[in-house]
Protein backbone atom coordinates (compact mmCIF):
# COMPACT_ATOMS: atom_id res chain seq x y z
CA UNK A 1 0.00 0.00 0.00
CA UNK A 2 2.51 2.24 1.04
CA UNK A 3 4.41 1.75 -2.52
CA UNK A 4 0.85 2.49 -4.38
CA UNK A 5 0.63 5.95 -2.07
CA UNK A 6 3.95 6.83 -3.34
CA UNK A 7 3.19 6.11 -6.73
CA UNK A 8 0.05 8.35 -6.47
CA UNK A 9 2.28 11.07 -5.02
CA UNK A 10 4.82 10.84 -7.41
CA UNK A 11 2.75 11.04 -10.49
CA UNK A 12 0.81 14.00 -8.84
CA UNK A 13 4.20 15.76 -8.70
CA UNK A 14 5.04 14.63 -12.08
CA UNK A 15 1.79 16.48 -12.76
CA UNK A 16 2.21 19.26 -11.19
CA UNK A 17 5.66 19.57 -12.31
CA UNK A 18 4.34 19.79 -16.15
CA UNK A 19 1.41 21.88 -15.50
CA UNK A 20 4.36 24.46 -13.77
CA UNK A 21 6.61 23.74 -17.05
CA UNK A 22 3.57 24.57 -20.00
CA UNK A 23 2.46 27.52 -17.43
CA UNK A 24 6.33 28.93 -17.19
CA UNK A 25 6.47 28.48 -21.54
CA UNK A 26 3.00 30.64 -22.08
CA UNK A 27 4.18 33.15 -19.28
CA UNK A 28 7.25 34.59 -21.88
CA UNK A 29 6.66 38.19 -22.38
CA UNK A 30 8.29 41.03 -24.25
CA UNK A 31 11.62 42.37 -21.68
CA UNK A 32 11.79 38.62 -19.96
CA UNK A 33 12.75 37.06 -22.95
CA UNK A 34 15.41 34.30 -22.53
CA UNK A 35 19.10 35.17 -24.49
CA UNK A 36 22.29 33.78 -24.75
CA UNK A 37 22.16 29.86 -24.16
CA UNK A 38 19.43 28.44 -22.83
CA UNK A 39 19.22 24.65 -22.94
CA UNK A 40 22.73 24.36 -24.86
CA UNK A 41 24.49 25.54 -22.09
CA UNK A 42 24.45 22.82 -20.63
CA UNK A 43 26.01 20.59 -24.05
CA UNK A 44 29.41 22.38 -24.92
CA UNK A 45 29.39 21.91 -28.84
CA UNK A 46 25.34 20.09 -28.59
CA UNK A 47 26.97 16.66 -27.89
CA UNK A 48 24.84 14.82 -25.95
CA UNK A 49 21.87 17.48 -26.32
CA UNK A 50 19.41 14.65 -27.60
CA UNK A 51 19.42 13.36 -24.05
CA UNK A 52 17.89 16.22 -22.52
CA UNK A 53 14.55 15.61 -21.38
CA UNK A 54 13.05 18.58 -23.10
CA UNK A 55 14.46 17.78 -26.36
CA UNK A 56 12.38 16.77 -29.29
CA UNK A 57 14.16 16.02 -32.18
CA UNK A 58 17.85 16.54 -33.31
CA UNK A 59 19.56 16.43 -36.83
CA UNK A 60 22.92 17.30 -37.65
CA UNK A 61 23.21 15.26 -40.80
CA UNK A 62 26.28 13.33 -39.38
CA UNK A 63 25.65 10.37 -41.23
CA UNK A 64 25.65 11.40 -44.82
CA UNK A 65 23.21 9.56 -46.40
CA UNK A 66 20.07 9.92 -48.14
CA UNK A 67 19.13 6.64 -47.06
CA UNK A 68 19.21 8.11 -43.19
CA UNK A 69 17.67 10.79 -44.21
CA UNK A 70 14.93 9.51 -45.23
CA UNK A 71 14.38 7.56 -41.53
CA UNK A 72 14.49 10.93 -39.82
CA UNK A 73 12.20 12.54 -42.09
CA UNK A 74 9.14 11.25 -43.27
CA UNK A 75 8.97 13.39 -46.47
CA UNK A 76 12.03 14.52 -48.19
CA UNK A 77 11.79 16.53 -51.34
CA UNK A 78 15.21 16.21 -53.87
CA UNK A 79 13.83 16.98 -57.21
CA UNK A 80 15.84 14.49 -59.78
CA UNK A 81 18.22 13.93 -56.93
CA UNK A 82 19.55 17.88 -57.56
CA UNK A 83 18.89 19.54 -54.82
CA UNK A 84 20.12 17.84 -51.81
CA UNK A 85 23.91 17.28 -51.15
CA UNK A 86 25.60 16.59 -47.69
CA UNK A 87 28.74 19.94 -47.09
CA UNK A 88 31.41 20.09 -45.33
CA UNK A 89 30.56 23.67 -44.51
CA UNK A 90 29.60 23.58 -40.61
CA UNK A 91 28.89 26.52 -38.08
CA UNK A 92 31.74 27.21 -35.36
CA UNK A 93 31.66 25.49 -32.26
CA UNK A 94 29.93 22.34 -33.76
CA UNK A 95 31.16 19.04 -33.25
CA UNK A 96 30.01 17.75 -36.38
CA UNK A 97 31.53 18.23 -39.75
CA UNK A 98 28.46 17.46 -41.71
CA UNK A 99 25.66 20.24 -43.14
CA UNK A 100 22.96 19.61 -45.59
CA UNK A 101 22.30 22.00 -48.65
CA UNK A 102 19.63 22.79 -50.65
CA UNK A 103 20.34 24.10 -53.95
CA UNK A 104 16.93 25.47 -56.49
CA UNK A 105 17.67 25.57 -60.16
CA UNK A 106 15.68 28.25 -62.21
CA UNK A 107 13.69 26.16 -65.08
CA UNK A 108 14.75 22.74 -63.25
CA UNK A 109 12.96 22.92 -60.02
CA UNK A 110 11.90 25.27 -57.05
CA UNK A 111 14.39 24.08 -54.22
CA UNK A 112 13.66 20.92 -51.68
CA UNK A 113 12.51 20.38 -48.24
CA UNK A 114 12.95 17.84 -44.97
CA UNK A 115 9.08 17.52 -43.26
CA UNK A 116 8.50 15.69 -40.05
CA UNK A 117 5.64 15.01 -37.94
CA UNK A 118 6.46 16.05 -34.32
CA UNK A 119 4.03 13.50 -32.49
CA UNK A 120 2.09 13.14 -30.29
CA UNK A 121 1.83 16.83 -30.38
CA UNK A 122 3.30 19.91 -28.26
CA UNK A 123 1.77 23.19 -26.24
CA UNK A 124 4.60 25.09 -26.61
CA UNK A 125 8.05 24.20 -28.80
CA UNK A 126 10.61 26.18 -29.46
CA UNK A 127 13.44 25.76 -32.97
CA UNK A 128 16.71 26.43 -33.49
CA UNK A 129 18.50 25.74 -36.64
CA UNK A 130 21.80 27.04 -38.44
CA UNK A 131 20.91 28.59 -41.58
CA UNK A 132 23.69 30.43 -44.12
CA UNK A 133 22.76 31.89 -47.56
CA UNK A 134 25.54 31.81 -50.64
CA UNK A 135 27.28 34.71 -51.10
CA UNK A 136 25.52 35.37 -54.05
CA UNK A 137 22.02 33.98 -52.54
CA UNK A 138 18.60 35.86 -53.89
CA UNK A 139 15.19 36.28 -52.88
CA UNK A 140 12.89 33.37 -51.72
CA UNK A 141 9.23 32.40 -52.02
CA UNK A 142 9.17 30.49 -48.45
CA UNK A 143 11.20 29.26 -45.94
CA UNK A 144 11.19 26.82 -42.73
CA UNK A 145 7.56 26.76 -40.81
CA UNK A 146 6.21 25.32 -37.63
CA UNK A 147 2.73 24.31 -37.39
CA UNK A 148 0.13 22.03 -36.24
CA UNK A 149 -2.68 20.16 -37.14
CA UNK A 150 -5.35 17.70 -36.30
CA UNK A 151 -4.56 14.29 -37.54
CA UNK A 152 -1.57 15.35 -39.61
CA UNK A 153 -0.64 13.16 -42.87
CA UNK A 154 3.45 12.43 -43.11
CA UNK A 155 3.30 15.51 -45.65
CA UNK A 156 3.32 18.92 -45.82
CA UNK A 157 0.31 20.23 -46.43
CA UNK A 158 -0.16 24.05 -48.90
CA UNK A 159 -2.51 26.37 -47.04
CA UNK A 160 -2.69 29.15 -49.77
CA UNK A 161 -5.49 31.00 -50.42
CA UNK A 162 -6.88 29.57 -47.00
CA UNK A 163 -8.68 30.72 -44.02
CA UNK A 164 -7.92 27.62 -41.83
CA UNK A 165 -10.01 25.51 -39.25
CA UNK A 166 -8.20 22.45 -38.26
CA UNK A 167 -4.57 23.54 -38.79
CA UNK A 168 -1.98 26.49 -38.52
CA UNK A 169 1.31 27.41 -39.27
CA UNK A 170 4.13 29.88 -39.21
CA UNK A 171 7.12 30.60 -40.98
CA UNK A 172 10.05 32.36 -40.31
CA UNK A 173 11.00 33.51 -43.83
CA UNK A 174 13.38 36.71 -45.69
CA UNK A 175 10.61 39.36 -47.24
CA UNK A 176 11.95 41.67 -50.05
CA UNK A 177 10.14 44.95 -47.85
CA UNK A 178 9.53 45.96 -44.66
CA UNK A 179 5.55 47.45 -44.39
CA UNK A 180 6.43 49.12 -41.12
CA UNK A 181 7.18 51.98 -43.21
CA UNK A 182 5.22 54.37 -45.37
CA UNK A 183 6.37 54.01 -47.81
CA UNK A 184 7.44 49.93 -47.68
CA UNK A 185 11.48 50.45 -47.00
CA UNK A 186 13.03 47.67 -49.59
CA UNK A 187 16.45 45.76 -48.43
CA UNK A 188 19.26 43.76 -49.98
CA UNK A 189 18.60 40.34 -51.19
CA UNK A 190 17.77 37.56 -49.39
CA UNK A 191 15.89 40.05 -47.57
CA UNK A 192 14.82 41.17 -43.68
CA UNK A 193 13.04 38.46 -41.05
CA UNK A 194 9.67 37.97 -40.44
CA UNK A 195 6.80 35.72 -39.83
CA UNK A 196 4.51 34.69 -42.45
CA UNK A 197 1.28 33.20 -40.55
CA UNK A 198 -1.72 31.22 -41.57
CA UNK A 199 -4.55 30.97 -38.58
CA UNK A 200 -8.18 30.15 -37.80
CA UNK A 201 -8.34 34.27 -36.95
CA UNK A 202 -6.34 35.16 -40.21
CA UNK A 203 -7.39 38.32 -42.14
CA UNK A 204 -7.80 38.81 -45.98
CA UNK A 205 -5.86 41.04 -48.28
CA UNK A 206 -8.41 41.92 -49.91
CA UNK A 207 -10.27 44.60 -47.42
CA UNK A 208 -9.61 46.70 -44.28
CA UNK A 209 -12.51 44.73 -42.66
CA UNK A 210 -10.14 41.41 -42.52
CA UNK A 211 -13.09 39.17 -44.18
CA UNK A 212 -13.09 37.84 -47.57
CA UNK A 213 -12.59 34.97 -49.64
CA UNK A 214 -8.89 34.32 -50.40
CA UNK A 215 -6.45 34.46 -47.28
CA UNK A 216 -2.48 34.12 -47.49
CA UNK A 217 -0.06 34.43 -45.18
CA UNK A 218 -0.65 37.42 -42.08
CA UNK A 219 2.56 39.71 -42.13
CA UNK A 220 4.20 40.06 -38.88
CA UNK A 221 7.52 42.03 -38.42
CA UNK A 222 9.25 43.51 -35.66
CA UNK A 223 9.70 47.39 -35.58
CA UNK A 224 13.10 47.87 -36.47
CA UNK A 225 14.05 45.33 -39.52
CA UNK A 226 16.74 43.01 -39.42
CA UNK A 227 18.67 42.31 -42.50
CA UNK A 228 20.11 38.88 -43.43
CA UNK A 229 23.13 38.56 -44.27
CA UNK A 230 24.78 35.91 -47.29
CA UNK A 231 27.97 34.27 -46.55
CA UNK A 232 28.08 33.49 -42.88
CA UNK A 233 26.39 31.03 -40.55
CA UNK A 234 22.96 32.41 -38.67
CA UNK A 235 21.60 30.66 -35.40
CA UNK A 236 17.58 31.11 -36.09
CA UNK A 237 15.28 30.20 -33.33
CA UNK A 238 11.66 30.14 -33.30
CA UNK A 239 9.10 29.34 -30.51
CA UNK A 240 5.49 29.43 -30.94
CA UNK A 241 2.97 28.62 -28.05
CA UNK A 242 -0.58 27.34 -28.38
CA UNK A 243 -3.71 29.33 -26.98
CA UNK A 244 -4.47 26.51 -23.49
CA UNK A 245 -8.10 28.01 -23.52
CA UNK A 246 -9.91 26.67 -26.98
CA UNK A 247 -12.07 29.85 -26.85
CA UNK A 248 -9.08 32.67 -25.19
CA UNK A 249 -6.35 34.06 -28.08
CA UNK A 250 -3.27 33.57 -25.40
CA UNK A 251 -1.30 32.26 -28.13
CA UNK A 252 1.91 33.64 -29.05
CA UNK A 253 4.87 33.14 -31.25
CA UNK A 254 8.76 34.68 -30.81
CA UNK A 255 11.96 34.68 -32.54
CA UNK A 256 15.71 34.87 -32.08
CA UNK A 257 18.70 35.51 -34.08
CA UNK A 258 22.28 34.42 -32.85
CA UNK A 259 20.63 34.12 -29.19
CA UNK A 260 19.37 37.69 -29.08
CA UNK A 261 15.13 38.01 -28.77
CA UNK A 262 13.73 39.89 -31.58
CA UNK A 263 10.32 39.88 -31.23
CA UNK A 264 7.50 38.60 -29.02
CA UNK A 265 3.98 38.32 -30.90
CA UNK A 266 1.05 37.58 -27.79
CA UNK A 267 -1.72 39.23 -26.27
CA UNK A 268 -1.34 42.70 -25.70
CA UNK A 269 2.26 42.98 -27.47
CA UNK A 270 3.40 44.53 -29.81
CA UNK A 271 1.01 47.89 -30.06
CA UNK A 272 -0.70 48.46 -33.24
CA UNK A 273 -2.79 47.75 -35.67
CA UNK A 274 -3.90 46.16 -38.66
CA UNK A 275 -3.46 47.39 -42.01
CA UNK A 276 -5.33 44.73 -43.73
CA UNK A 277 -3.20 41.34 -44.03
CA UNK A 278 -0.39 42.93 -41.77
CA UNK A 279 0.51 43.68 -38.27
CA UNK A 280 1.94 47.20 -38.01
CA UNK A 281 3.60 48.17 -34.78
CA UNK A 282 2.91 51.49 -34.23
CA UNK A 283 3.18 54.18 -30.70
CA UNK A 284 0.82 56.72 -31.63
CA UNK A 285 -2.63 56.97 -29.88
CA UNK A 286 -4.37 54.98 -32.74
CA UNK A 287 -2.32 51.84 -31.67
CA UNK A 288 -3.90 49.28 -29.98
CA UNK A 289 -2.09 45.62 -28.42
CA UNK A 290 -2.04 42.79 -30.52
CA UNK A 291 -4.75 40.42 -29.56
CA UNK A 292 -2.93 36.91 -29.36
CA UNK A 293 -3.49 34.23 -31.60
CA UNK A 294 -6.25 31.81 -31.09
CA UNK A 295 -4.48 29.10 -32.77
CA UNK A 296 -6.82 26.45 -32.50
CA UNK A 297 -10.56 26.02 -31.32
CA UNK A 298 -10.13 22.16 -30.80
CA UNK A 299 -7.76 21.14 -27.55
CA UNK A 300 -6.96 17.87 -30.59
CA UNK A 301 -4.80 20.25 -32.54
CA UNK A 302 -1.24 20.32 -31.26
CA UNK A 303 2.29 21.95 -32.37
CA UNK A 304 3.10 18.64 -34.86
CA UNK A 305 4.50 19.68 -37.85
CA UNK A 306 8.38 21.09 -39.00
CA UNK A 307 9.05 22.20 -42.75
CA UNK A 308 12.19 22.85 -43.51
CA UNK A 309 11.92 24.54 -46.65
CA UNK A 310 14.53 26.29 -48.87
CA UNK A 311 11.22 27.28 -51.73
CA UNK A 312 12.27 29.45 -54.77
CA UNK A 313 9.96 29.63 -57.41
CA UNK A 314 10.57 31.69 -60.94
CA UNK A 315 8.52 34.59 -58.88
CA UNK A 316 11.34 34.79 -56.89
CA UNK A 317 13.94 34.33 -59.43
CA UNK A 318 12.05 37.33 -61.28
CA UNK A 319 12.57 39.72 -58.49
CA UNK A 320 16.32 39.36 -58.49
CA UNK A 321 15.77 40.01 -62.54
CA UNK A 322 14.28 43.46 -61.31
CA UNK A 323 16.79 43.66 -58.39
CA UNK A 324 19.68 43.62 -60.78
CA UNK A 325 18.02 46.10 -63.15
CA UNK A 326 17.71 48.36 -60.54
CA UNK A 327 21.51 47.98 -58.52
CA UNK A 328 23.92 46.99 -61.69
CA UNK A 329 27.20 45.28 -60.22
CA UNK A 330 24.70 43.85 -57.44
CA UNK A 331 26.04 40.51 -56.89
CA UNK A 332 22.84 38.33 -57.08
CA UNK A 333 22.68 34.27 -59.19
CA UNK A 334 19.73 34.58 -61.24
CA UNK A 335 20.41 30.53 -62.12
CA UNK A 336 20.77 29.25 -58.73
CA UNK A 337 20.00 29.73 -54.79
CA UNK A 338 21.82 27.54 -52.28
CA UNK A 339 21.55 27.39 -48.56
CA UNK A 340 22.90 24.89 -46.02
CA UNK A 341 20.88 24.30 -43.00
CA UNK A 342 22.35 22.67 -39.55
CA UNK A 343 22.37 21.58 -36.05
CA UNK A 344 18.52 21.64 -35.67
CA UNK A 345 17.02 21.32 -32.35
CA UNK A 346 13.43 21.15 -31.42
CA UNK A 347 12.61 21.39 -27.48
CA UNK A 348 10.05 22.91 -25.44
CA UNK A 349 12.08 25.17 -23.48
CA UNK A 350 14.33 27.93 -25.03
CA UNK A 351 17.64 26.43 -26.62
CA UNK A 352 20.13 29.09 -27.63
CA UNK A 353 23.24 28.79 -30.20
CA UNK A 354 25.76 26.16 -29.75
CA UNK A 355 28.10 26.84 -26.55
CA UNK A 356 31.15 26.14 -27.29
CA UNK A 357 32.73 26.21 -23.88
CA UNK A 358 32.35 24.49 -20.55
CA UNK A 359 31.20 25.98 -17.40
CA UNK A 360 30.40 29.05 -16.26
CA UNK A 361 32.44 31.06 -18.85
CA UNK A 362 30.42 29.93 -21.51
CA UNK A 363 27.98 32.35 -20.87
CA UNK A 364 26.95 35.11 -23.43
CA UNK A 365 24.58 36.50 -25.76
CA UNK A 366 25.75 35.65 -29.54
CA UNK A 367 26.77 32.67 -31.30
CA UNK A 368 30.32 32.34 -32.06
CA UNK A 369 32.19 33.48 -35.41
CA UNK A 370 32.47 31.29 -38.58
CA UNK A 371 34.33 28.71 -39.04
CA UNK A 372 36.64 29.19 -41.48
C-alpha cells in the first residue's frame, strides 16, 4: 500500500511539475525574454543534447546519407536527386563536420525540403536551426515553418489561399520589404526576417474589414528590420505557443537571431494595428495591443508539424531580374539559390546557439564566429 501511495504522489508531482513547465512556456513576455544559451548551455558543442529531457528532435546530418535521411524525415523533397547534397561547410563550435544544402535551379525545379511530424503533439516548442545563404544567394518564395494540425498526414500540407479551421502554421521567412514603413522600406537580397502566418483568426488582403474569400499568409515584423546577411552562418530560433483556452487568443509566437530576442507576438504585445493582411507596430494613440493568436478552437490540434523549406519559385527568381536592373554590379545568381541548414534542435524550453565552452564562462549572448 505504502508503494501504491507513493506512486500516487509521485505522479501527482510529475503532474504538477508539467502543468508548472507549460504555465512557465506561455508566461514569456516582451523584456523577460530568454538570451544567450538556454538549454545548450548545458552541451558544450550540442553533444549529448538529444538526451535532454526537453528535447524533441535533433539532426545534424552526421551520417551522410540519403538513405538516413529519409528515416528521420518522413517526407524529403530532392527533385531528380539535384537539390540535396551533404557539405562540409559547418557553423563554429559544432562538433560535427556534416551540413545539408539545398540548392533550387531556375527552369529545373523550385528548391527541396525535410518535413516531419512532431508526435504526439506539443503546447509550446521552441526551434533552433543554423541557416547560411551563398554569397551570391537571392530572394525566396518560403522558408522553414512550424505548425500544427489535427490528424496530420506524413506531408506537408499548402494552405494558400486559405482561411484555416483544423490547422496552422508559421514561418520564419526573408521578405523583399519591410511594411512598417510608409512608404514599404526595400532591403538587400535575401531580404529582412519575419513571420509569415496562416490561422483560424487570419485576415484577408483583400479589405480593411479582414473578411473575404482568399487568405495568405498574415505579415508580422518587428519594428526595427533586421537584415540577413549571405555568406556566414545564422543561429535562427523560433518558438510558438498554443492558446491553453480553446475559446481565449493567449497564443503567441517569438523569434531569435544568434541568441538575441527579436520579437515577441502575444496578447497585448506589440502595439498596433492592422493594415489589412499585416501587423503594423505602431506608438501613436491609434495603436492598440495585438490580440494573441487563437491558434486552434479544438484542444486535438497540437504543435506537430516542422518544414524545412529552402522554396524558390521563378517569382522569386524574377525579383532578383528586377533587383539587378535596378543595382547593376549587385552581386545576385539569377540561375541558382543555395543554402545549407544545420544543427537543428526542437525542445520545449528555449535552446540558444551552440556553446562552445564548458562551465560558467560559456555564458553570453551571440553565437560564435564562422568557421573558417
Amino acid at each position: 500500500m505504502k508503494t501504491c501511495a507513493n506512486l500516487a504522489v509521485a505522479f501527482a508531482g510529475l503532474c504538477l511539475a508539467i502543468v508548472a513547465q507549460v504555465n512557465a512556456q506561455h508566461s514569456l513576455k516582451p523584456g523577460s525574454l530568454p538570451e544567450g544559451f538556454g538549454i545548450s548551455r548545458q552541451y558544450p558543442q550540442d553533444r549529448g543534447i538529444d538526451k535532454d529531457p526537453k528535447v524533441v528532435f535533433v539532426d545534424s546530418f552526421e551520417d551522410r546519407s540519403l538513405d538516413g535521411l529519409k528515416k528521420r524525415w518522413e517526407d524529403v523533397s530532392n527533385d531528380k536527386g539535384k537539390v540535396l547534397e551533404f557539405s562540409d561547410l559547418v557553423p563554429s563550435g559544432a562538433s560535427g563536420k556534416t551540413s545539408i544544402q539545398m540548392t533550387a535551379t531556375r527552369g529545373q525545379n523550385n528548391g527541396g525540403h525535410l518535413f516531419r511530424r512532431l508526435l504526439p503533439g506539443h503546447e509550446t516548442l521552441f526551434v533552433r536551426f543554423y541557416v547560411r545563404f551563398a554569397a551570391d544567394h537571392g530572394f525566396i518564395h518560403h522558408f522553414v515553418t512550424l505548425g500544427g494540425m489535427k490528424n496530420p498526414p506524413a506531408w506537408p500540407t499548402g494552405d494558400a489561399g486559405l482561411r484555416l479551421v483544423d490547422r496552422f502554421s508559421s514561418g520564419i521567412e526573408p521578405v523583399i520589404q519591410s511594411e512598417q514603413f510608409d512608404p514599404a522600406r526595400s532591403f538587400d537580397p535575401p531580404g529582412i526576417w519575419h513571420f509569415y502566418t496562416y490561422w483560424p483568426r487570419m485576415r484577408t488582403w483583400q479589405n480593411d474589414s479582414g473578411d473575404g474569400d482568399s487568405y495568405y499568409g498574415n505579415d508580422f515584423e518587428p519594428l526595427e528590420p533586421v537584415q540577413i546577411p549571405r555568406d556566414c552562418w545564422i543561429c535562427v530560433e523560433i518558438a510558438m505557443g498554443v492558446n491553453i483556452a480553446m475559446e481565449k487568443s493567449n497564443g503567441w509566437q517569438a523569434f531569435w537571431i544568434n541568441g538575441k530576442p527579436v520579437e515577441w507576438f502575444g496578447p497585448g504585445h506589440p502595439e498596433g494595428l492592422w493594415q489589412r493582411d499585416k501587423w503594423l507596430i505602431r506608438n501613436d494613440d491609434k495603436a492598440v495591443g495585438f490580440g494573441g493568436f487563437l491558434w486552434r478552437t479544438d484542444p486535438e490540434v497540437k504543435l506537430n508539424r516542422l518544414w524545412l523549406m529552402h522554396y524558390v519559385t521563378e517569382k522569386a527568381f524574377a525579383e532578383n531580374d528586377r533587383y539587378l536592373a535596378d543595382h547593376p554590379g549587385a552581386i545576385v545568381n539569377t540561375k541558382t539559390a543555395t543554402v545549407w541548414f544545420d544543427d537543428i534542435v526542437i525542445a520545449r524550453s528555449y535552446i540558444g546557439p551552440i556553446c562552445p565552452g564548458i562551465g560558467p564562462e560559456a555564458g553570453g549572448t551571440a553565437s560564435p564566429p564562422d568557421k573558417k
